[in-house]
PDB file of N, CA and C in Angstrom:
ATOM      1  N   UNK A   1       0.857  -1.170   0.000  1.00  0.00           N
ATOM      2  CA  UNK A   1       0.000   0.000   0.000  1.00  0.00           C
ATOM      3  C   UNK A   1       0.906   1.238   0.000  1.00  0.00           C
ATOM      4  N   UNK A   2       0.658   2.430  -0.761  1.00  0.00           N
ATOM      5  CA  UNK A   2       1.700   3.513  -0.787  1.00  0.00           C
ATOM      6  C   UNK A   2       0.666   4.704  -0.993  1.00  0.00           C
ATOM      7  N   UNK A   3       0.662   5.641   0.350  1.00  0.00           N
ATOM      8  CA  UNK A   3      -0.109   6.879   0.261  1.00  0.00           C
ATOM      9  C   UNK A   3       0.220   7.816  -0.133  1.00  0.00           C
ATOM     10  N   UNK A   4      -0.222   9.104  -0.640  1.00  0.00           N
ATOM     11  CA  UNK A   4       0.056  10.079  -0.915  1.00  0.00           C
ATOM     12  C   UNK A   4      -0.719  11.290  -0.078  1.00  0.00           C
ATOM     13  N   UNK A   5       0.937  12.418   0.092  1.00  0.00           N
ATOM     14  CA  UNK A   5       0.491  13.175   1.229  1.00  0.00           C
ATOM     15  C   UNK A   5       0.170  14.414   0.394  1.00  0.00           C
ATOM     16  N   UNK A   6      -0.288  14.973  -0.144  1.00  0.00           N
ATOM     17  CA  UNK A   6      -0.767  16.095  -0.499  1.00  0.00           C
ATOM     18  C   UNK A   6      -0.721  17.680   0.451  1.00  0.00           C
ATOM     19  N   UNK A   7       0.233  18.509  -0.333  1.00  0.00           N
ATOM     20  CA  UNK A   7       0.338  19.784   0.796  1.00  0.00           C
ATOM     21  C   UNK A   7       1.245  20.362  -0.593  1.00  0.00           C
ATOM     22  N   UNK A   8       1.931  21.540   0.157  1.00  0.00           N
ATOM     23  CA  UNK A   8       2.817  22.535  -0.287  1.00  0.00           C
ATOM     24  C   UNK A   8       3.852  22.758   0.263  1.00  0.00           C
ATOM     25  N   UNK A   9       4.931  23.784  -0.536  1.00  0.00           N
ATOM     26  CA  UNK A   9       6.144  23.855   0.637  1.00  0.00           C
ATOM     27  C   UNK A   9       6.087  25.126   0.845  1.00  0.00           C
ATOM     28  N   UNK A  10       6.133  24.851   2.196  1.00  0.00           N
ATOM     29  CA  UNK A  10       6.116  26.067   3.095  1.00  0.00           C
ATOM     30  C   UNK A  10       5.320  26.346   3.505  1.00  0.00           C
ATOM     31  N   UNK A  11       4.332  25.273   3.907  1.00  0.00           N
ATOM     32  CA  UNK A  11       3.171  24.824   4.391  1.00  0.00           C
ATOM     33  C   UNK A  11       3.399  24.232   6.134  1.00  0.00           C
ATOM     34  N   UNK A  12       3.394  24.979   6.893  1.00  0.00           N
ATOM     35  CA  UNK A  12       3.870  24.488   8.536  1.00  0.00           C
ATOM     36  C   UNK A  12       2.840  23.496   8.819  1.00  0.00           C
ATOM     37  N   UNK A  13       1.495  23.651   8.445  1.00  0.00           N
ATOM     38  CA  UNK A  13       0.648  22.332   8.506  1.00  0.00           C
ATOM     39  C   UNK A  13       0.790  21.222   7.809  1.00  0.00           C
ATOM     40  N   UNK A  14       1.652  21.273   6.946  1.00  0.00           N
ATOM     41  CA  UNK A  14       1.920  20.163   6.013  1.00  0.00           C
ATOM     42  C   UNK A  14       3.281  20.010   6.527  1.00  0.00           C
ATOM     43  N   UNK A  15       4.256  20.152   7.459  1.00  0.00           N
ATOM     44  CA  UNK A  15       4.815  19.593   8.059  1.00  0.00           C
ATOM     45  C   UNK A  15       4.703  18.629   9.012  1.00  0.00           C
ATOM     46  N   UNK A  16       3.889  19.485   9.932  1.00  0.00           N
ATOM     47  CA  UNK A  16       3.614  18.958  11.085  1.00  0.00           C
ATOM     48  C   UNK A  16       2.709  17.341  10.302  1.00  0.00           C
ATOM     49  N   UNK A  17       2.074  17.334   9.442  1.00  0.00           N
ATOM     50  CA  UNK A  17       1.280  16.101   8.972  1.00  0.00           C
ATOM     51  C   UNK A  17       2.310  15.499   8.427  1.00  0.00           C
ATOM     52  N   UNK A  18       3.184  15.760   7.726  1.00  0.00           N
ATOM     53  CA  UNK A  18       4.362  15.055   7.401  1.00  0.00           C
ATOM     54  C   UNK A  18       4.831  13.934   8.232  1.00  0.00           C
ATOM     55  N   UNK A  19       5.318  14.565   9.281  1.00  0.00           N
ATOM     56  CA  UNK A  19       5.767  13.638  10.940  1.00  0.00           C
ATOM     57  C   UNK A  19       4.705  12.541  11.385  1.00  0.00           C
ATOM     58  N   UNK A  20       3.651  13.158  11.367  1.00  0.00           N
ATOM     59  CA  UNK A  20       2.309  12.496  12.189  1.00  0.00           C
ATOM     60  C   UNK A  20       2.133  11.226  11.087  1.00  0.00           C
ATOM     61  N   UNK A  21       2.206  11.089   9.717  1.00  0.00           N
ATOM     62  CA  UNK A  21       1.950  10.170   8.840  1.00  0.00           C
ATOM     63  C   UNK A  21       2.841   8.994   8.798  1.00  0.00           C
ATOM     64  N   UNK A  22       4.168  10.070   8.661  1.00  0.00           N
ATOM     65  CA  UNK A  22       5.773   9.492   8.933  1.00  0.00           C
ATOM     66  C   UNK A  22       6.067   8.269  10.099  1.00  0.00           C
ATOM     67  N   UNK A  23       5.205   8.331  10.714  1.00  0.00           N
ATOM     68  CA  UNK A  23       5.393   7.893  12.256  1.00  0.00           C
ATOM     69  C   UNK A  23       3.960   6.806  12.457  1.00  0.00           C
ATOM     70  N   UNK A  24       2.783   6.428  11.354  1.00  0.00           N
ATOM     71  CA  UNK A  24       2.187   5.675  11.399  1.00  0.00           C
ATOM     72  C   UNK A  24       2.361   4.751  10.292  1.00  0.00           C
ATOM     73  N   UNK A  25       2.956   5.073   8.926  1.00  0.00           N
ATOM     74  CA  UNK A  25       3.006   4.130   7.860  1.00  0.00           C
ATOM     75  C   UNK A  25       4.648   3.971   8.019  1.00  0.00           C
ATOM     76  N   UNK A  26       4.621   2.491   7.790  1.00  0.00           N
ATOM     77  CA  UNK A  26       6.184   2.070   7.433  1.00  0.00           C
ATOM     78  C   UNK A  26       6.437   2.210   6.530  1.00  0.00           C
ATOM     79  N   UNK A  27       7.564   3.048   5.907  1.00  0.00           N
ATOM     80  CA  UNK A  27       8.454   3.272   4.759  1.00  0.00           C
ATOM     81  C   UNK A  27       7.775   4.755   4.348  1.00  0.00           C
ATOM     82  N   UNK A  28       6.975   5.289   5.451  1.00  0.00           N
ATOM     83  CA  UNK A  28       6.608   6.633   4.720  1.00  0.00           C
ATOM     84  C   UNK A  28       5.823   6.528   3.218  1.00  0.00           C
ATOM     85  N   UNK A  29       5.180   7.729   2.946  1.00  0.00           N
ATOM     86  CA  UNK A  29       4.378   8.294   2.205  1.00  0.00           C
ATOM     87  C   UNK A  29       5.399   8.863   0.767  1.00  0.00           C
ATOM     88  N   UNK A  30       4.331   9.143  -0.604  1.00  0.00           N
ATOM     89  CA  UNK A  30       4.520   9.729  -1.502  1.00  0.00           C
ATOM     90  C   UNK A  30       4.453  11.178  -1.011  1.00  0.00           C
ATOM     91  N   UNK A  31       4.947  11.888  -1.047  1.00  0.00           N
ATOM     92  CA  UNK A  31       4.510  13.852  -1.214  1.00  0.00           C
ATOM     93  C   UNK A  31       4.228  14.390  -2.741  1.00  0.00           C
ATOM     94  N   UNK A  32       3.102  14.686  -2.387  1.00  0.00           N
ATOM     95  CA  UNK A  32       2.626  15.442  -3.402  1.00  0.00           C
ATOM     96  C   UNK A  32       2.536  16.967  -3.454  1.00  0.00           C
ATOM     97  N   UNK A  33       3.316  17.738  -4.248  1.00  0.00           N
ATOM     98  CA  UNK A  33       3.016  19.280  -3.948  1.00  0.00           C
ATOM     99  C   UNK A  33       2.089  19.703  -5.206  1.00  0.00           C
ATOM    100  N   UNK A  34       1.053  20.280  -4.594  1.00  0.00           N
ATOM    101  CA  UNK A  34      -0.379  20.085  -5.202  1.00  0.00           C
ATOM    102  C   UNK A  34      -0.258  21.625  -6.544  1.00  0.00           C
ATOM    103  N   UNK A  35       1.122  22.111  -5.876  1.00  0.00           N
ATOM    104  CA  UNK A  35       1.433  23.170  -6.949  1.00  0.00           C
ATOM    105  C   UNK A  35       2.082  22.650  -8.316  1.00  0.00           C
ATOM    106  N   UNK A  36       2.218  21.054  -8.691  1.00  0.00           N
ATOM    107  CA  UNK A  36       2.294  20.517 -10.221  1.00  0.00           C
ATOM    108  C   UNK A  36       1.548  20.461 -10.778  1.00  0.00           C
ATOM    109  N   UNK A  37       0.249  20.531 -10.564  1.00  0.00           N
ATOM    110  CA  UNK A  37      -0.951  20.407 -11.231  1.00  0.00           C
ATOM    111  C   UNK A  37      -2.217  21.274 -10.860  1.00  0.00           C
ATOM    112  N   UNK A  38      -2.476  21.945 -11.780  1.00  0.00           N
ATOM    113  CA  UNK A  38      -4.111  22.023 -11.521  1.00  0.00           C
ATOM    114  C   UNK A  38      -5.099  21.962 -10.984  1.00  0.00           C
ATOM    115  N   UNK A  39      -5.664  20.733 -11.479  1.00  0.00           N
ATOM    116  CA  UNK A  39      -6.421  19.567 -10.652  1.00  0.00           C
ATOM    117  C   UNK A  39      -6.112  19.578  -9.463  1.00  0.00           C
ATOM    118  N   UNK A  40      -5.060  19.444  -8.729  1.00  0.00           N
ATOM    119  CA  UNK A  40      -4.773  19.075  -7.849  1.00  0.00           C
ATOM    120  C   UNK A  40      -5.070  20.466  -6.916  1.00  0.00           C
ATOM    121  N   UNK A  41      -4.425  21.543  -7.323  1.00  0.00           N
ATOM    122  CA  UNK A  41      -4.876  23.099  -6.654  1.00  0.00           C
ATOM    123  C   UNK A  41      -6.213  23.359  -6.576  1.00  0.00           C
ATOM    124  N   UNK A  42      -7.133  22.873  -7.360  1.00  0.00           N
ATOM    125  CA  UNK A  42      -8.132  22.967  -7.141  1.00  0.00           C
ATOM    126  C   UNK A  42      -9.117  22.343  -6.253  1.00  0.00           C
ATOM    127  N   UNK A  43      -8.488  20.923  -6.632  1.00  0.00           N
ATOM    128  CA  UNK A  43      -9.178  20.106  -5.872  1.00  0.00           C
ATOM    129  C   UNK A  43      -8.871  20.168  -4.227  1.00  0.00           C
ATOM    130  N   UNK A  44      -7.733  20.387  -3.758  1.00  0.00           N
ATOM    131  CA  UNK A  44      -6.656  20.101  -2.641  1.00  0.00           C
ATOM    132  C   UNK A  44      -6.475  21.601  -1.868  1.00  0.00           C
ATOM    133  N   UNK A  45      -6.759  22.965  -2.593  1.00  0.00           N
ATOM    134  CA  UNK A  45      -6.151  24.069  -1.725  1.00  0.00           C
ATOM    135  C   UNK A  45      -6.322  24.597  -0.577  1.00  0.00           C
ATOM    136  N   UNK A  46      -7.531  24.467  -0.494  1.00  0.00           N
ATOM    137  CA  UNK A  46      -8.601  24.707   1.038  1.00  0.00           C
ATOM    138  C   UNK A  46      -8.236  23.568   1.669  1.00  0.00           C
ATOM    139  N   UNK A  47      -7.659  22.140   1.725  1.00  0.00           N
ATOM    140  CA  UNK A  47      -7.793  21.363   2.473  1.00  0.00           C
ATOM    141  C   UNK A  47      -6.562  20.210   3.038  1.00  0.00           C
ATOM    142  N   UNK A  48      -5.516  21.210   2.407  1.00  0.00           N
ATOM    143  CA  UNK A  48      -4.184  20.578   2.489  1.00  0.00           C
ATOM    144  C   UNK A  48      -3.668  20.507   4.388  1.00  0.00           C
ATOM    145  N   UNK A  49      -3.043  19.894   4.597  1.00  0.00           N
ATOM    146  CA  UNK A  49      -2.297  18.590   3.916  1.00  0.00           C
ATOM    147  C   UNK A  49      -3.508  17.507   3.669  1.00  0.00           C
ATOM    148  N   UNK A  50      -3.149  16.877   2.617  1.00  0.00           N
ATOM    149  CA  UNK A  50      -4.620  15.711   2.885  1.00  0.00           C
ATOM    150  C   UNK A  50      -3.740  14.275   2.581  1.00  0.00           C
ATOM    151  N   UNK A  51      -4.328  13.321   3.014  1.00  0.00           N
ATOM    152  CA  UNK A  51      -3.441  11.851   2.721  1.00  0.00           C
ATOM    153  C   UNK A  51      -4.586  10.873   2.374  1.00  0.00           C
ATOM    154  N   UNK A  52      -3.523  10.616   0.927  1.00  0.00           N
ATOM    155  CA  UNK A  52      -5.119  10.068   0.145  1.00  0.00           C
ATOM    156  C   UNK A  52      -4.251   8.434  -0.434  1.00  0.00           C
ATOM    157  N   UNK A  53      -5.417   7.829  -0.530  1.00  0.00           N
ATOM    158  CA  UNK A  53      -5.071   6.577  -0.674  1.00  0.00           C
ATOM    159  C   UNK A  53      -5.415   6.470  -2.342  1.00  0.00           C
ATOM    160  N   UNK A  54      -4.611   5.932  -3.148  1.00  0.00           N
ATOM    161  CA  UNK A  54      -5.040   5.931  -4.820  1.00  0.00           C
ATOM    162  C   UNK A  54      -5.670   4.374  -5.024  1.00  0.00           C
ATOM    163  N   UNK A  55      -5.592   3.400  -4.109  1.00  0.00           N
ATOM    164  CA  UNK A  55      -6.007   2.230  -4.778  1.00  0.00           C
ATOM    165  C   UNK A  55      -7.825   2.717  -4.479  1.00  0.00           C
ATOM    166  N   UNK A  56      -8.375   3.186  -3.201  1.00  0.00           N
ATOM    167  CA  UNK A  56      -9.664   3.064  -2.884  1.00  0.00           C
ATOM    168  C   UNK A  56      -9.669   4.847  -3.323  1.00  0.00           C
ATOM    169  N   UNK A  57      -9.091   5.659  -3.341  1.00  0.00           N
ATOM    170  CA  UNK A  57      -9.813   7.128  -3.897  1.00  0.00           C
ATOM    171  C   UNK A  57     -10.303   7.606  -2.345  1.00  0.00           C
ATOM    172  N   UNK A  58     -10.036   7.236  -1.160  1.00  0.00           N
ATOM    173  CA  UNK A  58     -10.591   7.931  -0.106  1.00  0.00           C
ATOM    174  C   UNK A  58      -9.302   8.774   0.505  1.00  0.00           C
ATOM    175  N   UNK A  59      -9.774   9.932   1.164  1.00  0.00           N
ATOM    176  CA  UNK A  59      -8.848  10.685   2.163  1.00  0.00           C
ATOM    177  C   UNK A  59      -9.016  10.966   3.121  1.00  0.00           C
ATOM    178  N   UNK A  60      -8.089  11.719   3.425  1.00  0.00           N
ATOM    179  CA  UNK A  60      -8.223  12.151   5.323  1.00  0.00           C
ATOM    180  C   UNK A  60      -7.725  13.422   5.091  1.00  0.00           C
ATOM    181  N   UNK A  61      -8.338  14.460   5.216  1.00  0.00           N
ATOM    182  CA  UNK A  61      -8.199  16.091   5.353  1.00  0.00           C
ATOM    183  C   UNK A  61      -7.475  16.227   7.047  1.00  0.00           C
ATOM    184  N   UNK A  62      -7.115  17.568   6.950  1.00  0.00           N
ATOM    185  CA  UNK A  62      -6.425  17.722   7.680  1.00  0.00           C
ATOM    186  C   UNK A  62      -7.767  18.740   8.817  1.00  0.00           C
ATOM    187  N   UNK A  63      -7.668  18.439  10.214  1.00  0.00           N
ATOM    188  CA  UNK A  63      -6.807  18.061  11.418  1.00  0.00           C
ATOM    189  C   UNK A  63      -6.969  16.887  11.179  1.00  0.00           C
ATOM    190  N   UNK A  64      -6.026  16.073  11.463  1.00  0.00           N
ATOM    191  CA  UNK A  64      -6.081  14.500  11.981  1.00  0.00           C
ATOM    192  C   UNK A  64      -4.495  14.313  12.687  1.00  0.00           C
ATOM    193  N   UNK A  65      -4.766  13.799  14.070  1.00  0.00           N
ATOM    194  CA  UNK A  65      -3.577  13.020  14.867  1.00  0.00           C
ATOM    195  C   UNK A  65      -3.066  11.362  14.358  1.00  0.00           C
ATOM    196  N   UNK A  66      -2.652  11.007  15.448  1.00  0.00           N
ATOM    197  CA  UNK A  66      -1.692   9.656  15.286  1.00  0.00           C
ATOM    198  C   UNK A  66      -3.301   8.522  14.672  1.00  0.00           C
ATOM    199  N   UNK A  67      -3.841   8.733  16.418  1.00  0.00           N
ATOM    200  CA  UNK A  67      -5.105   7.718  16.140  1.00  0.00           C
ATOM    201  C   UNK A  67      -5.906   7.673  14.771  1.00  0.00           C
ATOM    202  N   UNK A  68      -6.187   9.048  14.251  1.00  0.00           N
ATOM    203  CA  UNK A  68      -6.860   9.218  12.852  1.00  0.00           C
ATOM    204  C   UNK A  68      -6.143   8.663  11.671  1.00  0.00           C
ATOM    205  N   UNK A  69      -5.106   8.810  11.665  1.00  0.00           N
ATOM    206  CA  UNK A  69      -3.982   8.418  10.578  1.00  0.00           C
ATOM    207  C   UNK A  69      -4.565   6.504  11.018  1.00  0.00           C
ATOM    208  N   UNK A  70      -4.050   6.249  11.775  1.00  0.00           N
ATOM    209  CA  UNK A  70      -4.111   4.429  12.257  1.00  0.00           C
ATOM    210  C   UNK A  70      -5.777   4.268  11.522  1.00  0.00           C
ATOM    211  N   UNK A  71      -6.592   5.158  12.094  1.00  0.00           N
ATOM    212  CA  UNK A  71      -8.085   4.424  11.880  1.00  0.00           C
ATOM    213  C   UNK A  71      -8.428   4.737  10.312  1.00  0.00           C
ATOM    214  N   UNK A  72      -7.562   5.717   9.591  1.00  0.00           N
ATOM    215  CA  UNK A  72      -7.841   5.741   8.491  1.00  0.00           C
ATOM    216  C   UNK A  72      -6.882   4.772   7.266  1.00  0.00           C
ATOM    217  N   UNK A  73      -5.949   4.313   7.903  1.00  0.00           N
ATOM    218  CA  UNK A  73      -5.188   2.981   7.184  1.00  0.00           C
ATOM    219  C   UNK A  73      -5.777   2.053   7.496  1.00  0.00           C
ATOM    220  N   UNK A  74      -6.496   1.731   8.435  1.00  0.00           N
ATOM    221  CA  UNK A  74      -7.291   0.607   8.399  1.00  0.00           C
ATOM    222  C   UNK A  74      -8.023   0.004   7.752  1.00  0.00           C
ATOM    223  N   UNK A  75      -8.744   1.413   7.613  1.00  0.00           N
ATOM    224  CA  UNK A  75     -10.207   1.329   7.064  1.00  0.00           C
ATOM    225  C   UNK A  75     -10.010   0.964   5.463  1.00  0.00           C
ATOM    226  N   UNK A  76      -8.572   2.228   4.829  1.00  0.00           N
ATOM    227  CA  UNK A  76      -8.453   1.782   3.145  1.00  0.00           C
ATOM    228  C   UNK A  76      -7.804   0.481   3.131  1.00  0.00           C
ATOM    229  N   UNK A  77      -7.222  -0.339   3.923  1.00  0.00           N
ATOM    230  CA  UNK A  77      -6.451  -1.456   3.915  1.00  0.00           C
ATOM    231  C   UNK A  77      -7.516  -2.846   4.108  1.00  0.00           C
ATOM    232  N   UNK A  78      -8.647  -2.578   4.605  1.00  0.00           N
ATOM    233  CA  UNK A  78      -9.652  -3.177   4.668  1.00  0.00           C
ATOM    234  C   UNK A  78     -10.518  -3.565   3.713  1.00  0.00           C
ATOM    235  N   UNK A  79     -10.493  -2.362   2.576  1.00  0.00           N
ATOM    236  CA  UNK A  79     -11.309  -2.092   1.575  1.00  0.00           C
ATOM    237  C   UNK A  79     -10.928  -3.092   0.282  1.00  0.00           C
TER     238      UNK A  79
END
């Protein structure tokens, strides 16, 4: 399974989610800086950092802690 973290740089909330993700998936996350695309600014700007799963298409917007990160790998790992 390989997530993608969606944010910007120079984004202090998309740090801090950086760590918090960093620290629940083994081998870490894809980063996505949502400023390569379009789509992605559009879809993603109001709601960054977000960590989105590509096999099931679901995410997790940001606030989310340790526990949210765990209950939301579950849930796409389940799927």
């Amino acid at each position: 399974m390989r997530l993608i973290l969606f944010g910007t740089s120079g984004c202090h909330l998309c740090e801090q989610a950086g760590l918090i993700v960093n620290a629940c998936v083994p081998g870490g996350v894809d980063y996505v800086d949502i400023a390569e695309q379009e789509q992605w600014q559009e879809q993603y700007a109001i709601r960054i950092p977000v960590l989105y799963d590509p096999r099931t298409k679901q995410d997790l917007g940001w606030p989310f802690d340790l526990a949210e990160v765990g209950d939301f790998i579950g849930r796409v790992v389940s799927l």
